[in-house]
N, C-alpha and C. Protein backbone atom coordinates (compact mmCIF):
# COMPACT_ATOMS: atom_id res chain seq x y z
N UNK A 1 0.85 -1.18 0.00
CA UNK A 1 0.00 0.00 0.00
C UNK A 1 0.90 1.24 0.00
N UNK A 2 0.84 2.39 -0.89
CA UNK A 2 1.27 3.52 -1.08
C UNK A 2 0.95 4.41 0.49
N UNK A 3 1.44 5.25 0.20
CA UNK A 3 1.86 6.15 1.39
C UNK A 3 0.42 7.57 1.36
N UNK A 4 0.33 7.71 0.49
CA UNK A 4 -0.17 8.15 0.11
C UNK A 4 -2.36 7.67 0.67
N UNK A 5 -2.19 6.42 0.44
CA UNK A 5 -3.50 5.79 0.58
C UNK A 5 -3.48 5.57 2.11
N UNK A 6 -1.94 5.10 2.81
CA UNK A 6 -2.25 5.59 4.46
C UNK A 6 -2.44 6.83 4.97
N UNK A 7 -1.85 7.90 4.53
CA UNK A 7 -2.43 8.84 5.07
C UNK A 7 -4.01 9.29 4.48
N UNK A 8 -4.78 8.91 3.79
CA UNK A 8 -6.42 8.92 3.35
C UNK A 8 -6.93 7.62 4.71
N UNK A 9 -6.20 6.75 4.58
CA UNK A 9 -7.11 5.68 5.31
C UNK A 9 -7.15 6.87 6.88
N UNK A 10 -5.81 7.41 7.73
CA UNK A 10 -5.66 7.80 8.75
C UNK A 10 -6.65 9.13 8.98
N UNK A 11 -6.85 10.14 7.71
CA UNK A 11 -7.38 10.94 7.27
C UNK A 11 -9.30 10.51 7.54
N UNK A 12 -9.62 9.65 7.22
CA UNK A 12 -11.27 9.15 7.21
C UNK A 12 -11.20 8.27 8.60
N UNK A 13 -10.42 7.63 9.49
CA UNK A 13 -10.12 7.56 10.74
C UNK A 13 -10.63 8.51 11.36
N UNK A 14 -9.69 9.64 11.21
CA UNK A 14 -9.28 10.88 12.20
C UNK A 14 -11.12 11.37 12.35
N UNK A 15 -11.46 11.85 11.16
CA UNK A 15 -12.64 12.69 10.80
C UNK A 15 -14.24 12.01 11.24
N UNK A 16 -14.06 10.67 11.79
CA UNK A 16 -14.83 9.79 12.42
C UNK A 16 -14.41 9.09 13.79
N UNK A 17 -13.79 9.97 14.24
CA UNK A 17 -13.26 9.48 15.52
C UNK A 17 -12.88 10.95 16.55
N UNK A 18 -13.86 11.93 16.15
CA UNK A 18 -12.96 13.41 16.44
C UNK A 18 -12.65 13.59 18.22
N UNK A 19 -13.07 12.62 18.99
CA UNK A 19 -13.23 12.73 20.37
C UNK A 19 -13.04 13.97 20.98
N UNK A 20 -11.86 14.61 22.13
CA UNK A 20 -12.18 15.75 22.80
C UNK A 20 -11.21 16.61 21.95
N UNK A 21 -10.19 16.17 20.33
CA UNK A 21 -9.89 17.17 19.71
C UNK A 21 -10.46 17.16 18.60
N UNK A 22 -10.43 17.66 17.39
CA UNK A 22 -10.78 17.62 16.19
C UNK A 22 -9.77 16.88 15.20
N UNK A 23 -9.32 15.87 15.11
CA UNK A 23 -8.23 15.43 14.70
C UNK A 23 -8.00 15.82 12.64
N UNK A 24 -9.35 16.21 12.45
CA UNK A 24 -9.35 16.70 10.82
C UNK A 24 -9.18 18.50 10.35
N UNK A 25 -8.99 19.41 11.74
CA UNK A 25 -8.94 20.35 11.42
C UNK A 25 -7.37 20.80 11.00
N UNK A 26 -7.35 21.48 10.35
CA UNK A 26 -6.05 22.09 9.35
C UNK A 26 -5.59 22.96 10.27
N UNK A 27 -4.21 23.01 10.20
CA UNK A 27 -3.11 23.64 11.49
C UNK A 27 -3.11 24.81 10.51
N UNK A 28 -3.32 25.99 11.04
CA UNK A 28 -3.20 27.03 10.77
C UNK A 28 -2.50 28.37 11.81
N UNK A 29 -1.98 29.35 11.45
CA UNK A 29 -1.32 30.21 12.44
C UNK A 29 -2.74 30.47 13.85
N UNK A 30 -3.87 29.97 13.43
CA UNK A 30 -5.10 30.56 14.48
C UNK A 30 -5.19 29.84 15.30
N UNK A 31 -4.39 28.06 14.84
CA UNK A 31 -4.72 27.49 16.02
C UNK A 31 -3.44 26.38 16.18
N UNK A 32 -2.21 27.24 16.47
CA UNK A 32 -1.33 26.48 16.58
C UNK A 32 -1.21 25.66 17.79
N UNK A 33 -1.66 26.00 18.70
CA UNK A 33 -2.00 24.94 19.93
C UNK A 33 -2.34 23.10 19.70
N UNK A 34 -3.05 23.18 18.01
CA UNK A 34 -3.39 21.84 17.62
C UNK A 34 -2.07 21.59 17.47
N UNK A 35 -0.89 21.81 16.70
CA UNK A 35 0.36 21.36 16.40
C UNK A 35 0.65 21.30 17.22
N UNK A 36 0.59 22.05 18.59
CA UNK A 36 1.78 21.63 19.47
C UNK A 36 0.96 20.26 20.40
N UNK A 37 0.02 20.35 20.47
CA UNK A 37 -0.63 19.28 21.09
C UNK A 37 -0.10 17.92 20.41
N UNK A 38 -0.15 17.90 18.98
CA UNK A 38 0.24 16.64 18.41
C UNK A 38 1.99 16.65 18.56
N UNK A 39 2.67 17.28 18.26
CA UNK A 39 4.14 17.39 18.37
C UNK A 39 4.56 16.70 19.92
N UNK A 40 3.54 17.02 21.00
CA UNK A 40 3.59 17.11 22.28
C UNK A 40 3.34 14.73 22.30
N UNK A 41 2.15 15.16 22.11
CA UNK A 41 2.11 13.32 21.52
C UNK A 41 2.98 12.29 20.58
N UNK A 42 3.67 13.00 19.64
CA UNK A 42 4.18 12.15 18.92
C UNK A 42 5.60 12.15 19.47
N UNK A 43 6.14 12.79 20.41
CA UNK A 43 7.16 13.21 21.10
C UNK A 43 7.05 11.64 22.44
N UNK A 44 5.87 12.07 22.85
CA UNK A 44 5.32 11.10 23.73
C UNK A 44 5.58 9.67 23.89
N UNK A 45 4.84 9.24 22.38
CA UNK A 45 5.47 8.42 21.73
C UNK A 45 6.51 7.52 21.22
N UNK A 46 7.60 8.60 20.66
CA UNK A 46 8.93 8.34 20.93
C UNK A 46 9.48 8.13 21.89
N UNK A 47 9.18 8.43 23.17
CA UNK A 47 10.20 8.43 24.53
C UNK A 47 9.67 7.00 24.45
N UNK A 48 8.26 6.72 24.29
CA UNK A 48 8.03 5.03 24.79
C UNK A 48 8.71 4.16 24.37
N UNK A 49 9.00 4.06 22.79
CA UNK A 49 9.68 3.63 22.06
C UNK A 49 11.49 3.51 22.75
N UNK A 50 12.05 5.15 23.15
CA UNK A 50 13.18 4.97 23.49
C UNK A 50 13.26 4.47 24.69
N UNK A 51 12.19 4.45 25.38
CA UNK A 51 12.10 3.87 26.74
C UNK A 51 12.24 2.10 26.93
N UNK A 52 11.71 1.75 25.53
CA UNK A 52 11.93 0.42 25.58
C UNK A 52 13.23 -0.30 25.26
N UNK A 53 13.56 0.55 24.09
CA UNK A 53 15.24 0.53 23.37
C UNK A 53 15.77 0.58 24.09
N UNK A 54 15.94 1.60 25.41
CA UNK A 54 16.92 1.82 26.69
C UNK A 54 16.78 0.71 27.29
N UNK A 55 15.71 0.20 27.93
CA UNK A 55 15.75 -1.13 28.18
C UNK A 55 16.21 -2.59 27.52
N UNK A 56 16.18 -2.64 26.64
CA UNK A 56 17.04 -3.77 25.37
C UNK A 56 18.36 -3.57 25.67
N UNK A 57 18.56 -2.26 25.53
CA UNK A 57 20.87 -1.91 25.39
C UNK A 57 20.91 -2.36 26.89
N UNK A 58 20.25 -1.90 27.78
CA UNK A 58 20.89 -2.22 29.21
C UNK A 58 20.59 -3.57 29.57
N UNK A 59 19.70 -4.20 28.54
CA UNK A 59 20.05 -5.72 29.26
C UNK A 59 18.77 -6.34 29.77
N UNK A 60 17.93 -5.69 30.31
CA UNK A 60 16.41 -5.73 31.17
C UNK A 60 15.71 -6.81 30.45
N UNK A 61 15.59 -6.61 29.20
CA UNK A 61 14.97 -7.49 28.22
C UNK A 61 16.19 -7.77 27.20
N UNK A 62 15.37 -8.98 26.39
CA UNK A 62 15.58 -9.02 24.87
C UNK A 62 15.32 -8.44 24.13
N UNK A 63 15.86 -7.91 22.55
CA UNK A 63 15.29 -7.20 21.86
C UNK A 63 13.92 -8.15 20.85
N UNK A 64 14.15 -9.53 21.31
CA UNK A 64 12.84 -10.39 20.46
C UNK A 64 11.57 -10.41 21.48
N UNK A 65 11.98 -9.89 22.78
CA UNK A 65 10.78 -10.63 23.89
C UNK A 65 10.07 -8.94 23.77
N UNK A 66 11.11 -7.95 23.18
CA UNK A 66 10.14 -6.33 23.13
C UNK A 66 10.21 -5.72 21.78
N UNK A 67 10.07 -6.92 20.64
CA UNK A 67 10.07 -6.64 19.71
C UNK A 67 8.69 -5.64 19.32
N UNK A 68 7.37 -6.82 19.65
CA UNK A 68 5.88 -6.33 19.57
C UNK A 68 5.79 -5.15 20.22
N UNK A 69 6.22 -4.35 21.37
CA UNK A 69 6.15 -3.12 21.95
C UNK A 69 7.07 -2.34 21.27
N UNK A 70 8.09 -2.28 20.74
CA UNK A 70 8.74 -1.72 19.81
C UNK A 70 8.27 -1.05 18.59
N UNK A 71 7.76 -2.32 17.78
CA UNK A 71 6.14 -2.35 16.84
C UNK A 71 5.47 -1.50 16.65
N UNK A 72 4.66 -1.38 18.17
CA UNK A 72 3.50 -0.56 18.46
C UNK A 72 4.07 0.92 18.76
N UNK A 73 4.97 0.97 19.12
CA UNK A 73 5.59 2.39 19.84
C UNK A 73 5.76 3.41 18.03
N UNK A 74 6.82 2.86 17.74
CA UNK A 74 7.11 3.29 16.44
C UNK A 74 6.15 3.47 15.54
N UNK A 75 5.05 2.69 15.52
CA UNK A 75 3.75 3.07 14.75
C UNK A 75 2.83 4.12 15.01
N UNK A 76 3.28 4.30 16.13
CA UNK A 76 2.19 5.66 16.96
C UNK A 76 3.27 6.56 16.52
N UNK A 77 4.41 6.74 16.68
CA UNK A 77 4.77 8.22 16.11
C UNK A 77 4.76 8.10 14.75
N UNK A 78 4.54 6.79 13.87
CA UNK A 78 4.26 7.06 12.34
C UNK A 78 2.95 7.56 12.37
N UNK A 79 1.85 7.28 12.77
CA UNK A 79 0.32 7.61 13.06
C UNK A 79 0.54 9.15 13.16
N UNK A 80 1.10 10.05 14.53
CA UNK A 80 1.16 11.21 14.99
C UNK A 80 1.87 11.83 13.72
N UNK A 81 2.42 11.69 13.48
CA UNK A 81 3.58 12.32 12.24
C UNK A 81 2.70 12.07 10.78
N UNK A 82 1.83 11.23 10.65
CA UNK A 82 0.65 11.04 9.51
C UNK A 82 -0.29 12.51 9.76
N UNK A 83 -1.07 12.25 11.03
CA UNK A 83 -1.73 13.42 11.43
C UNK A 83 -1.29 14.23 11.47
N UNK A 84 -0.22 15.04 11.45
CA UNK A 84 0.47 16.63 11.62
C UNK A 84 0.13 16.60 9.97
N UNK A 85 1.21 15.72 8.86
CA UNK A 85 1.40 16.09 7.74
C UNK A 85 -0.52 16.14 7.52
N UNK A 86 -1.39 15.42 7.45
CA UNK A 86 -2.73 15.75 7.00
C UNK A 86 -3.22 17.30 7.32
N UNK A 87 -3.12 17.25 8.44
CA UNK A 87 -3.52 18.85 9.02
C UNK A 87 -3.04 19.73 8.30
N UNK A 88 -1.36 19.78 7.94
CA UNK A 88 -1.21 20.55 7.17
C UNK A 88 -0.76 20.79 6.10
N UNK A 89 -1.64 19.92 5.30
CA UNK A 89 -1.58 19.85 3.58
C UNK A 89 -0.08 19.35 3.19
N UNK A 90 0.62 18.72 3.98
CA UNK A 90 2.25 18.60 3.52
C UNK A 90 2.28 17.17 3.27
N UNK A 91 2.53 16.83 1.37
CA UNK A 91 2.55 15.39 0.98
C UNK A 91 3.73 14.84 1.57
N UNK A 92 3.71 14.13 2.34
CA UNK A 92 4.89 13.09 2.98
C UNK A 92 5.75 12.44 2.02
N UNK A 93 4.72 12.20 1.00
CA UNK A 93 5.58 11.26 -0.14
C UNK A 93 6.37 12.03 -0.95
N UNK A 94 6.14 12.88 -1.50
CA UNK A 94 6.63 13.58 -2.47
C UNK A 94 7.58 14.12 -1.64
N UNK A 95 7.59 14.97 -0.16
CA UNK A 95 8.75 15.84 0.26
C UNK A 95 9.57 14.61 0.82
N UNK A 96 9.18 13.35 1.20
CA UNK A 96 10.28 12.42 1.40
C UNK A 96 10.88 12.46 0.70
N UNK A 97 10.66 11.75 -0.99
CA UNK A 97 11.75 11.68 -2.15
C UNK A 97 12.25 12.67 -2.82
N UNK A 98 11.81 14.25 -2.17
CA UNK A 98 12.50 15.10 -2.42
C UNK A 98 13.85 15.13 -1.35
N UNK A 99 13.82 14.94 -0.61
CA UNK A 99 14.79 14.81 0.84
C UNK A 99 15.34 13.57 1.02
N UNK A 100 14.93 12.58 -0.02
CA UNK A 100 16.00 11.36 -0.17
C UNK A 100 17.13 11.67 -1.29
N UNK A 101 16.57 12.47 -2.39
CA UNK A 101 17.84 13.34 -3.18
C UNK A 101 18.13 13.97 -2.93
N UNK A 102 17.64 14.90 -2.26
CA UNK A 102 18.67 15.78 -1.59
C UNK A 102 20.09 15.25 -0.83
N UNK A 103 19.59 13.82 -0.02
CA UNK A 103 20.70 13.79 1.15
C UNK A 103 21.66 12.86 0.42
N UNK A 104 21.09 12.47 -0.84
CA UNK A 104 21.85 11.05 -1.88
C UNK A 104 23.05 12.41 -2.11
N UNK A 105 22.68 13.39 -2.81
CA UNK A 105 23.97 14.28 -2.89
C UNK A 105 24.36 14.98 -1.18
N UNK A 106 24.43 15.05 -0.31
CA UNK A 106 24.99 15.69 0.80
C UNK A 106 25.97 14.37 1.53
N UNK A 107 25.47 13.25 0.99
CA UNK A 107 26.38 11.63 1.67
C UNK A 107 26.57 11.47 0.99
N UNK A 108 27.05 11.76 -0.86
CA UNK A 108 27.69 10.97 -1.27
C UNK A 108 29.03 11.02 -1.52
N UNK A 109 29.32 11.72 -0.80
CA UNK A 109 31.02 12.66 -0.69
C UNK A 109 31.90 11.70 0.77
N UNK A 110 30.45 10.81 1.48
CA UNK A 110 30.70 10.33 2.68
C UNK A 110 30.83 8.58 2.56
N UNK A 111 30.43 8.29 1.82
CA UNK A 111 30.69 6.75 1.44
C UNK A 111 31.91 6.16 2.06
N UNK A 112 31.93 5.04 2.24
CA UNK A 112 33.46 4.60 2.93
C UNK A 112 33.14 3.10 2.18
């Protein structure tokens, strides 16, 4: 599935699920509080994720017995990071493979 068709599937999610935020309204300078609310979550997110990783390097677990929480962690800041780009009109796909050529020339001076 294209990238493109997950953020529509996350998009008709969001807009049927609006609970105590509006998860389909467009980030605009009037209501930047929505961005930081999601930035604030997908941030959230990540610590869980590094929270578990920290636990793997130090030993606590395996990295196969916290693979599935790993999984789930990393998918919620792909989810949160889906929802910012919807809100605000920014194609993920297209500025990815613009920013995968970009960095193909900024590393390729770095090769070893």
């Amino acid at each position: 599935m294209e990238l493109k068709r997950l953020m529509r599937l996350q998009a008709e999610f969001d807009k049927d699920h609006p609970r105590f935020c509006d998860w389909s309204v467009k980030i605009t300078d009037r209501n930047l509080e929505v961005l930081q609310f999601l930035m604030v979550c997908m941030i959230g997110e990540l610590g869980e994720f590094a929270n578990t990783v920290k636990k793997v390097i130090r030993g606590d677990f395996s990295l196969a017995s916290r693979r599935k929480e790993i999984e789930e962690e990393i998918t919620d800041v792909f989810i949160y990071l889906v929802k910012i780009c919807n809100q605000m009109d920014i194609d993920l796909e297209v500025n990815f493979l613009k920013k995968l050529e970009k960095n193909k020339g900024r590393f390729k001076e770095r090769r070893v």
